[in-house]
C-alpha atoms as a PDB file:
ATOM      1  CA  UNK A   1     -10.293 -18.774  51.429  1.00  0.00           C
ATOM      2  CA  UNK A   2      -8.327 -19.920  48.248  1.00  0.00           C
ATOM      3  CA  UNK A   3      -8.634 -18.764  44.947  1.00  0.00           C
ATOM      4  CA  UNK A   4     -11.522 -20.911  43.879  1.00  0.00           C
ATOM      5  CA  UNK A   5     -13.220 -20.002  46.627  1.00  0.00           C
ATOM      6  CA  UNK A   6     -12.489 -16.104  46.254  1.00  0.00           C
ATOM      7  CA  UNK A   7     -14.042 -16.418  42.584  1.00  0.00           C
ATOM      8  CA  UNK A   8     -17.691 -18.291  43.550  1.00  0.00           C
ATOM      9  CA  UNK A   9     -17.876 -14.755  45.487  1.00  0.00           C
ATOM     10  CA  UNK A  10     -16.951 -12.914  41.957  1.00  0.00           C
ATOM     11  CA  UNK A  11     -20.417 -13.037  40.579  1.00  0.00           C
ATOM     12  CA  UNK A  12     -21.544 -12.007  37.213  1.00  0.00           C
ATOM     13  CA  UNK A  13     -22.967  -9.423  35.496  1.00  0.00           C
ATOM     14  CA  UNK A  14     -26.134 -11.108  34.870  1.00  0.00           C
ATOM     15  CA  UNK A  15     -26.624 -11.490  38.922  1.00  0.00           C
ATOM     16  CA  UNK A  16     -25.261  -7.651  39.298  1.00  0.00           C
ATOM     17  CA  UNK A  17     -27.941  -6.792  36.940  1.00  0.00           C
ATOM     18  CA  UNK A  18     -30.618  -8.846  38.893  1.00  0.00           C
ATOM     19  CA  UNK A  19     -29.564  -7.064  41.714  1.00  0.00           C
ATOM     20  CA  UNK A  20     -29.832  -3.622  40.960  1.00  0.00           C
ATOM     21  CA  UNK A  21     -32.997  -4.288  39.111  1.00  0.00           C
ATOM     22  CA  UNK A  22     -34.412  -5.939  42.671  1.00  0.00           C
ATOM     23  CA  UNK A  23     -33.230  -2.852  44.273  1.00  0.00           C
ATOM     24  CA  UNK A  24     -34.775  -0.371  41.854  1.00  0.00           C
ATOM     25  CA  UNK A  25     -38.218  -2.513  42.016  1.00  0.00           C
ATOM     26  CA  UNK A  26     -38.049  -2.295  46.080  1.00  0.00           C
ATOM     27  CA  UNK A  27     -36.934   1.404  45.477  1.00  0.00           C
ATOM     28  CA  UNK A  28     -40.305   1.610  43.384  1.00  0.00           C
ATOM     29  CA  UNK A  29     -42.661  -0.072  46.157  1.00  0.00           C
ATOM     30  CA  UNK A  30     -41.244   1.966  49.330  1.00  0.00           C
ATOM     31  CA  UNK A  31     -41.542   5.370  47.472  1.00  0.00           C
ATOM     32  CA  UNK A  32     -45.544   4.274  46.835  1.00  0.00           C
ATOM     33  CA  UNK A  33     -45.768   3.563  50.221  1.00  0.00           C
ATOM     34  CA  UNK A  34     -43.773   6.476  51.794  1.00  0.00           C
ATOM     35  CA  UNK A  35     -46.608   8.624  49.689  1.00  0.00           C
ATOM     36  CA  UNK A  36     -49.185   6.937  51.045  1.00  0.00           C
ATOM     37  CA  UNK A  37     -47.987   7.299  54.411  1.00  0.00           C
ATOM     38  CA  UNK A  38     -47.450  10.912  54.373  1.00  0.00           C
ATOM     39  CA  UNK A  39     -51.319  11.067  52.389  1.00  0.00           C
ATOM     40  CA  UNK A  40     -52.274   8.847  55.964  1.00  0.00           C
ATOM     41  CA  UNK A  41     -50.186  10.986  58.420  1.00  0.00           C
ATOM     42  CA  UNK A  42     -51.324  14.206  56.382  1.00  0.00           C
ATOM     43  CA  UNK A  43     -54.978  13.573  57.013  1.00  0.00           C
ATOM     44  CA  UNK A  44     -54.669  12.499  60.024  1.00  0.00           C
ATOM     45  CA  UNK A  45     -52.725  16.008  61.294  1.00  0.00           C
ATOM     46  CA  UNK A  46     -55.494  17.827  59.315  1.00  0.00           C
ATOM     47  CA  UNK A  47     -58.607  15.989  61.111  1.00  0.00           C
ATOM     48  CA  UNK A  48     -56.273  16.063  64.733  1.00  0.00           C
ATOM     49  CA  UNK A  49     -55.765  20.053  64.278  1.00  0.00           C
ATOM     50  CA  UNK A  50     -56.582  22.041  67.559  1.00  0.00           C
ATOM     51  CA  UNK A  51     -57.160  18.168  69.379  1.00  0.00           C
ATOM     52  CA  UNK A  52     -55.117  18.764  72.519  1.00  0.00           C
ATOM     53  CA  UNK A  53     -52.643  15.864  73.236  1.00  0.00           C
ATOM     54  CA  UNK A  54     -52.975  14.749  68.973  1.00  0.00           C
ATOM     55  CA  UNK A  55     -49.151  14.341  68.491  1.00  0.00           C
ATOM     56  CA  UNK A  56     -49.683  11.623  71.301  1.00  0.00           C
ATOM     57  CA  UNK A  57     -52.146  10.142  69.559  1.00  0.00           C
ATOM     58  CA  UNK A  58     -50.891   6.048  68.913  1.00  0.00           C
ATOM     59  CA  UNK A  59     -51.610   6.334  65.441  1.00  0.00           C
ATOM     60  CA  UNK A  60     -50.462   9.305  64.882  1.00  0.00           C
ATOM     61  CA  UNK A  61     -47.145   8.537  66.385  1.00  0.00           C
ATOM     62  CA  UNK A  62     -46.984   5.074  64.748  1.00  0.00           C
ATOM     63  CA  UNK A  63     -47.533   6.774  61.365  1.00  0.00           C
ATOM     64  CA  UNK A  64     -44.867   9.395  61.764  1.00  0.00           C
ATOM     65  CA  UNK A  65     -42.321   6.691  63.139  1.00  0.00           C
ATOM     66  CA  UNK A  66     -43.504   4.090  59.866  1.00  0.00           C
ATOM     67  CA  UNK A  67     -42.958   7.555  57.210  1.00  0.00           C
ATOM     68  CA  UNK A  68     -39.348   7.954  59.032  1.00  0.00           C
ATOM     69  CA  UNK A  69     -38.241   4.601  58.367  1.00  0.00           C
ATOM     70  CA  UNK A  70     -39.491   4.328  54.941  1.00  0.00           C
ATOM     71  CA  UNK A  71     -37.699   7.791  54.068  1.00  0.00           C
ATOM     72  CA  UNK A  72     -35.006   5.770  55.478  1.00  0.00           C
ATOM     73  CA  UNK A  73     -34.855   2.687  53.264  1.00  0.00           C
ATOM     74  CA  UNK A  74     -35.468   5.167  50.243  1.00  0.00           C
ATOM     75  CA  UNK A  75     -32.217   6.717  50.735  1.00  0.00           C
ATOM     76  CA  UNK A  76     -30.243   3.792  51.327  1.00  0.00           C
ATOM     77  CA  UNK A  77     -31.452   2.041  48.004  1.00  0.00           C
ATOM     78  CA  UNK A  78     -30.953   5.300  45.945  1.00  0.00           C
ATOM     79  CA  UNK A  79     -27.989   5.313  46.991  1.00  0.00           C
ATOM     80  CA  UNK A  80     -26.973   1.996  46.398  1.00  0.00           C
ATOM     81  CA  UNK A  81     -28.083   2.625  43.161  1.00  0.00           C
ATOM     82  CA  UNK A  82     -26.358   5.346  42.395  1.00  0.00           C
ATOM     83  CA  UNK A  83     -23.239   3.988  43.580  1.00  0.00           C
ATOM     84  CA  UNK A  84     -23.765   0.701  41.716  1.00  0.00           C
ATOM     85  CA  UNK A  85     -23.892   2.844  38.224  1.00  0.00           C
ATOM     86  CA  UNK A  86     -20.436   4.623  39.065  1.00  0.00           C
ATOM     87  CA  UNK A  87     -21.729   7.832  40.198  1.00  0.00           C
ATOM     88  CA  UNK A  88     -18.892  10.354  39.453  1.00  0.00           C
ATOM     89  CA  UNK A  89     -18.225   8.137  36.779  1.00  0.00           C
ATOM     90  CA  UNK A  90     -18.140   9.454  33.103  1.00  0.00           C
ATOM     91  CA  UNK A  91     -21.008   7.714  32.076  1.00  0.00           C
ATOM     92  CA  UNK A  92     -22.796   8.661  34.880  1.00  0.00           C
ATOM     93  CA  UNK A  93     -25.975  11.011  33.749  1.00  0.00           C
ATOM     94  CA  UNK A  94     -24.457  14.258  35.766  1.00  0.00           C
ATOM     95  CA  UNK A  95     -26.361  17.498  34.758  1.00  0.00           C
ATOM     96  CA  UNK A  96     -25.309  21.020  36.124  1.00  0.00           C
ATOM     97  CA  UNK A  97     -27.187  23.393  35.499  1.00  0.00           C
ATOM     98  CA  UNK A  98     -27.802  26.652  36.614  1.00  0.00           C
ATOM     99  CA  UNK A  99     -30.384  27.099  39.861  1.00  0.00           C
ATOM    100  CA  UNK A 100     -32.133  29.036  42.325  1.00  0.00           C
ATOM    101  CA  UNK A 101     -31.104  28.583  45.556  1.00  0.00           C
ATOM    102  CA  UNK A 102     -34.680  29.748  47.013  1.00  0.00           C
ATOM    103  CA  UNK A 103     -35.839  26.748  44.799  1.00  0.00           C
ATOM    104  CA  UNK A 104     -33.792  24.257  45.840  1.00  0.00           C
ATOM    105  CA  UNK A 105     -34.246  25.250  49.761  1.00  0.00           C
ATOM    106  CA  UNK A 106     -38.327  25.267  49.162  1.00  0.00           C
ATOM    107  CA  UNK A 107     -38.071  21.864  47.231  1.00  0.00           C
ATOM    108  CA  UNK A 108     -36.136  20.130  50.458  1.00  0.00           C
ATOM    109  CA  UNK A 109     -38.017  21.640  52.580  1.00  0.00           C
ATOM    110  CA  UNK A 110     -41.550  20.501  51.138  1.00  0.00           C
ATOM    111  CA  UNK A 111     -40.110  16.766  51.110  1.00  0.00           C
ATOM    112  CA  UNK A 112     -39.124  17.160  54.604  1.00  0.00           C
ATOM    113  CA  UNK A 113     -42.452  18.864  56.465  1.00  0.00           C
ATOM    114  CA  UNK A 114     -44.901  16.144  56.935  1.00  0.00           C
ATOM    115  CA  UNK A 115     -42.049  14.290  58.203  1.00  0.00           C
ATOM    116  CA  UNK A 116     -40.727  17.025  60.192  1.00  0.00           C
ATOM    117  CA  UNK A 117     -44.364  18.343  62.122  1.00  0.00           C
ATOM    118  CA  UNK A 118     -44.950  14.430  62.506  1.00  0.00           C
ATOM    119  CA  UNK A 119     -42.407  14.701  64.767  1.00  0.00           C
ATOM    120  CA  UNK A 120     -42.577  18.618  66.348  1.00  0.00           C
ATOM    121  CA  UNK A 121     -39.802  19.321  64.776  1.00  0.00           C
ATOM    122  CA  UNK A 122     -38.914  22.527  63.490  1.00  0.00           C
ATOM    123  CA  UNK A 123     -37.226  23.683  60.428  1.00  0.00           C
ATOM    124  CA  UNK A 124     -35.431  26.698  60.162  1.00  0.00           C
ATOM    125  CA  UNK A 125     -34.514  28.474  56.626  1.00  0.00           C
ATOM    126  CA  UNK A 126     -31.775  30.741  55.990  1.00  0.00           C
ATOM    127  CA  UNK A 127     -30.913  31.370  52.130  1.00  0.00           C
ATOM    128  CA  UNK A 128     -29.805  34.389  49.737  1.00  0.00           C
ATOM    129  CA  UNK A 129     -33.361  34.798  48.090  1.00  0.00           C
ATOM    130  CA  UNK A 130     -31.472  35.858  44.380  1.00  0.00           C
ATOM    131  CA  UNK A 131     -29.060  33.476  44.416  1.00  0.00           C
ATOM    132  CA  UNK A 132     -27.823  31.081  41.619  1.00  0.00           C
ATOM    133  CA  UNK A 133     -25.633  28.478  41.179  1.00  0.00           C
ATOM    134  CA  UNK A 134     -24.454  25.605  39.025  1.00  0.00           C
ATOM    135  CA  UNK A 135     -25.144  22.186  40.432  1.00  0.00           C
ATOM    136  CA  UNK A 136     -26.942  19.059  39.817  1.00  0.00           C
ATOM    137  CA  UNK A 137     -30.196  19.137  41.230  1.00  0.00           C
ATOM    138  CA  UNK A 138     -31.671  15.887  41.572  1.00  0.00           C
ATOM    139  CA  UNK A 139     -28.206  14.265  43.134  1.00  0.00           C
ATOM    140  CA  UNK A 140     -28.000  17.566  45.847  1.00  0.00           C
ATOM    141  CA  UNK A 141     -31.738  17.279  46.996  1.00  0.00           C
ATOM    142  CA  UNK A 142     -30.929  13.664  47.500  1.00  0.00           C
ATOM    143  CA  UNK A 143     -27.598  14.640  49.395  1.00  0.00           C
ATOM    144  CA  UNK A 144     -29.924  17.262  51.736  1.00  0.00           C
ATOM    145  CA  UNK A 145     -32.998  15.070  51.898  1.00  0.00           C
ATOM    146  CA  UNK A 146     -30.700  12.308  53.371  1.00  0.00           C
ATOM    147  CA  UNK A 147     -28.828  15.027  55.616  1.00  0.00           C
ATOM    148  CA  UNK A 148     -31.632  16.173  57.036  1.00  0.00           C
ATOM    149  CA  UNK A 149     -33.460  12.598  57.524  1.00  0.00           C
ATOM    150  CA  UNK A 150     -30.417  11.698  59.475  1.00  0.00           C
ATOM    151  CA  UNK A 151     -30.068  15.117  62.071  1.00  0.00           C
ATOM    152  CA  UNK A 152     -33.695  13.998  62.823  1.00  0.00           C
ATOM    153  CA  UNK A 153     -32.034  11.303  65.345  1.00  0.00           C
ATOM    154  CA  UNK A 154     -29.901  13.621  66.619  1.00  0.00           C
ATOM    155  CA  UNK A 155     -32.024  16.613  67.329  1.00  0.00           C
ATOM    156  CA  UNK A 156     -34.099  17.648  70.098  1.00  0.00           C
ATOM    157  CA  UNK A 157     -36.962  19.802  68.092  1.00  0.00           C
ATOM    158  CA  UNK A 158     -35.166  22.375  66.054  1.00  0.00           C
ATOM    159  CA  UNK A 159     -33.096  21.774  62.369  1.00  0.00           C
ATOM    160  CA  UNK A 160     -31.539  24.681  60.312  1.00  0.00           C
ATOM    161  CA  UNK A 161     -30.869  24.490  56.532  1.00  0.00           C
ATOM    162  CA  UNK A 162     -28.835  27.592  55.740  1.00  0.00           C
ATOM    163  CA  UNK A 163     -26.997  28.545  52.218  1.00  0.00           C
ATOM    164  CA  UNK A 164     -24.199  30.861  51.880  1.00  0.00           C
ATOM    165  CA  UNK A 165     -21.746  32.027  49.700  1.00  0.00           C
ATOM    166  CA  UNK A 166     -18.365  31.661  51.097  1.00  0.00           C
ATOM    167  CA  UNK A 167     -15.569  33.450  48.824  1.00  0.00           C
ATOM    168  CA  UNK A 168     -15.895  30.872  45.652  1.00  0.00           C
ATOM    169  CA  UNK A 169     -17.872  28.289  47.173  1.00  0.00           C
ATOM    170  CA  UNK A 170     -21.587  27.201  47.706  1.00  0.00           C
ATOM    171  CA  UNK A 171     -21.708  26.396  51.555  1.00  0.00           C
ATOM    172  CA  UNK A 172     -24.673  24.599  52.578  1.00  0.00           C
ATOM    173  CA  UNK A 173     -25.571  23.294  56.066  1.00  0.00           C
ATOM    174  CA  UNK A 174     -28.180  21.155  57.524  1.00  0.00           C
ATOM    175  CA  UNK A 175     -27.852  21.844  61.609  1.00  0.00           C
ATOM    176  CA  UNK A 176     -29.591  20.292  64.567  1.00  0.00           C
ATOM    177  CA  UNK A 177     -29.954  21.294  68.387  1.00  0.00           C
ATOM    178  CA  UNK A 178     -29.083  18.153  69.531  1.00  0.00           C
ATOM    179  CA  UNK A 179     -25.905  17.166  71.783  1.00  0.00           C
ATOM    180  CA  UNK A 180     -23.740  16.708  68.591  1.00  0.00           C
ATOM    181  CA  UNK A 181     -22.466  14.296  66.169  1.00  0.00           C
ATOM    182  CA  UNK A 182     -20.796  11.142  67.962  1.00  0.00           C
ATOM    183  CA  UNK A 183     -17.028  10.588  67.582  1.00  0.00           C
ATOM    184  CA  UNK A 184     -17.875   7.661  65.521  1.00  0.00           C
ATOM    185  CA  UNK A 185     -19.863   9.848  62.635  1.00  0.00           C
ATOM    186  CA  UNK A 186     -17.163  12.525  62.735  1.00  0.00           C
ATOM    187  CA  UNK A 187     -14.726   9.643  61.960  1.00  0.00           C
ATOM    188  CA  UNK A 188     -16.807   8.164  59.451  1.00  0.00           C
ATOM    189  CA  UNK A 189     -17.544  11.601  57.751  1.00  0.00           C
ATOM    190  CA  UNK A 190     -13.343  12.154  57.642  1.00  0.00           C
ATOM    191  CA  UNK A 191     -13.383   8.628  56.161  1.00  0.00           C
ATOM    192  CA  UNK A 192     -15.985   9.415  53.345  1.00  0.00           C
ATOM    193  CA  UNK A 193     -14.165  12.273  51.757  1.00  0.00           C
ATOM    194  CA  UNK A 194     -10.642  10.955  52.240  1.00  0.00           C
ATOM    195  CA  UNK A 195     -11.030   7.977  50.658  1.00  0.00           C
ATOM    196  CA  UNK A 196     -10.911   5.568  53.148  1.00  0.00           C
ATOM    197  CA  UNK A 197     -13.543   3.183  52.045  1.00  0.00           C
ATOM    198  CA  UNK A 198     -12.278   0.628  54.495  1.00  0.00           C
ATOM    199  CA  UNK A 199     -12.512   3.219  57.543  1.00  0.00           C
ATOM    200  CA  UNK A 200     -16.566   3.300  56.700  1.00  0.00           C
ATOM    201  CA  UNK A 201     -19.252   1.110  58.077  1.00  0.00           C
ATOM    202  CA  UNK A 202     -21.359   0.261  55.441  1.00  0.00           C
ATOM    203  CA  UNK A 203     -23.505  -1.543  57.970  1.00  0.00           C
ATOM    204  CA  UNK A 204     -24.034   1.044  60.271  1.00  0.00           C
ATOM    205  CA  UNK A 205     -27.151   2.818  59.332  1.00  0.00           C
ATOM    206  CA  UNK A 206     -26.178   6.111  61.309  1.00  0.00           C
ATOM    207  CA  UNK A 207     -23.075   6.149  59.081  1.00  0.00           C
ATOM    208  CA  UNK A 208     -21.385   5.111  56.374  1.00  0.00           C
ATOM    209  CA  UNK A 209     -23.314   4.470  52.816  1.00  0.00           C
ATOM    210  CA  UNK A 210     -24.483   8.116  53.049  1.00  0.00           C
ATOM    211  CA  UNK A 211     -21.464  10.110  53.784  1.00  0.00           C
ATOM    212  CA  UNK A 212     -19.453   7.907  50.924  1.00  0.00           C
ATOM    213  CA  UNK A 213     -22.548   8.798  48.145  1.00  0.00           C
ATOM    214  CA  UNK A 214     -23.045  12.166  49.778  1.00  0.00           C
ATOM    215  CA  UNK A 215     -19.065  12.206  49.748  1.00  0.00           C
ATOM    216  CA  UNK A 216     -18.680  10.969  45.589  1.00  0.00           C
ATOM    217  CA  UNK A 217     -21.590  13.316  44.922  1.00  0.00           C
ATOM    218  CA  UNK A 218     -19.669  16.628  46.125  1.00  0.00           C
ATOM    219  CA  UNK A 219     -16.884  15.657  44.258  1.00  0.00           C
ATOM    220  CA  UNK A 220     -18.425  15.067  40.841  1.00  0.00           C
ATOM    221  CA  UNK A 221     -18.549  19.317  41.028  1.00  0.00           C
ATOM    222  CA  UNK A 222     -15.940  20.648  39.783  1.00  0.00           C
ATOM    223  CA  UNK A 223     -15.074  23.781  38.644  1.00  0.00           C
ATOM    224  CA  UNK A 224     -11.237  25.361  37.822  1.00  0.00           C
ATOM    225  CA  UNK A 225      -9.859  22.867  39.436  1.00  0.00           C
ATOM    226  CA  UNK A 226     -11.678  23.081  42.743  1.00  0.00           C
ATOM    227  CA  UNK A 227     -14.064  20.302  43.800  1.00  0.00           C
ATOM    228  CA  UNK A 228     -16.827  20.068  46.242  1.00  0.00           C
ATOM    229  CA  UNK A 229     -16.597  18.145  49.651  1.00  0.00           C
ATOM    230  CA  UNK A 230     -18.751  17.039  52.455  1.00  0.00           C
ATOM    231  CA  UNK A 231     -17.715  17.783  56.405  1.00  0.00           C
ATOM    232  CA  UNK A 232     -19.483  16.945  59.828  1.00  0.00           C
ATOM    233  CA  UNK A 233     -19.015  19.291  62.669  1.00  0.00           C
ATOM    234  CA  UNK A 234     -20.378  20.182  66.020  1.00  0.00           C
ATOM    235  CA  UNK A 235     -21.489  23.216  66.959  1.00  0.00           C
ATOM    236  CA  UNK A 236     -22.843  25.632  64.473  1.00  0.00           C
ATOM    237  CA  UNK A 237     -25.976  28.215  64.943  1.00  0.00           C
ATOM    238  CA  UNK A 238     -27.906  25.591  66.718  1.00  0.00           C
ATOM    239  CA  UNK A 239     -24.915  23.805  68.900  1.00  0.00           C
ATOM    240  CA  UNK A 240     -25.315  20.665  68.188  1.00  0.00           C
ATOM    241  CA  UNK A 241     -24.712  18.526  64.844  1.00  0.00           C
ATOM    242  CA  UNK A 242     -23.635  20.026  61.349  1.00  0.00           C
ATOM    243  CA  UNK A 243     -23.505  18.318  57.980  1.00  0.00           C
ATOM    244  CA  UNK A 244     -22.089  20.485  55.649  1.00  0.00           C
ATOM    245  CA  UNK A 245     -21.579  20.471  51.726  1.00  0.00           C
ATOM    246  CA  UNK A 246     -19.271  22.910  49.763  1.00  0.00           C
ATOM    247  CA  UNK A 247     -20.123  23.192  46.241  1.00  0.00           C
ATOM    248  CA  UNK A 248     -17.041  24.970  43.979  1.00  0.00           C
END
């Protein structure tokens, strides 16, 4: 490709705007329809309870499988959004504050459940009741929600959000039962906090665009000197995959 070639691909900021104003619109429609899946799937649980053989029910199932993917494509275009306004960026709106812990682990956990019983899953809570701590709370429920959306491939029926506090960090882990994290995601979650953008594949759903935003979203908290950072294990209380986010 030479350089006139190289600058037709440049763009300009009129077309960047158009594009992150088409993603915010699409962001718009699939959270409307996400809530009126879960409204669907809801009722449908409710008028199913004490059916045997309901979770097998076609439109049940359908339902819970069309919520999951929506949830899906609402991450990816926050994110993209995020990412295409600099998050970490100075004039990025970042806003610390001060919260409870029980809070934050009820608020993920209520934007997870339809999801989760849709799919017999089980969520398991672990959290210091009293706890507080300084952190953005719109960007880390987005971090979790996404965390949690993505151990539902990998689990077999049980996930485990736990908070500690570890010496002088925030330690918070979203854990599954499954077999464990591919080599693969491990990679790509070394990639994400290291830097290496070129290491990540951005079009890999499984990988990739959420451990870089979940990645520049740790980072952005920072305190005496010490910034937060994203990992992916196996193993943990549950054995299987572990996504886990340090907070300083």
């Amino acid at each position: 490709m030479d350089e006139h070639e190289a600058s037709q691909y440049q763009g300009s900021p009129e077309l960047y705007m158009f594009l992150a104003s088409t993603a915010h619109d699409m962001k718009n429609s699939i959270s409307v329809l996400s809530g009126t899946l879960e409204n669907l799937l809801a009722g449908a649980m409710a008028s199913g309870a004490g059916t045997a053989g309901e979770e097998s029910h076609p439109d049940y199932t359908q339902l819970g499988q069309m919520l999951y993917q929506t949830r899906r494509l609402n991450d990816n275009l926050m994110q993209l959004l995020a990412l295409y306004k600099d998050v970490g960026k100075p004039g990025y709106p970042f806003e610390p504050v001060a919260n409870s812990m029980e809070e934050l682990v009820q608020q993920v956990a209520s934007q997870a459940r339809i999801l989760l019983q849709s799919r017999g899953i089980t969520l398991e809570l672990d959290y210091p009741e009293n706890a507080l701590w300084t952190l953005d709370e719109d960007l880390i429920i987005g971090v979790l929600v996404h965390a949690i959306n993505n151990a539902i491939r990998y689990t077999r029926d049980r996930l485990r959000l736990a908070i500690c506090i570890d010496g002088d960090y925030l330690e918070i882990r979203v854990e599954d039962n499954g077999t464990g994290f591919p080599a693969v995601m491990l990679e790509a979650g070394t990639s994400a906090m290291k830097n290496h953008h070129g290491a990540v594949n951005f079009l890999n759903n499984s990988s990739g665009l959420g451990l870089y935003f979940s990645s520049e979203v740790a980072k952005m908290h920072v305190h005496r000197q010490r910034h937060g950072s994203i990992a992916l294990e196996n193993g943990g209380t549950l054995g299987g995959g572990c996504f886990v986010l340090r907070l300083p």
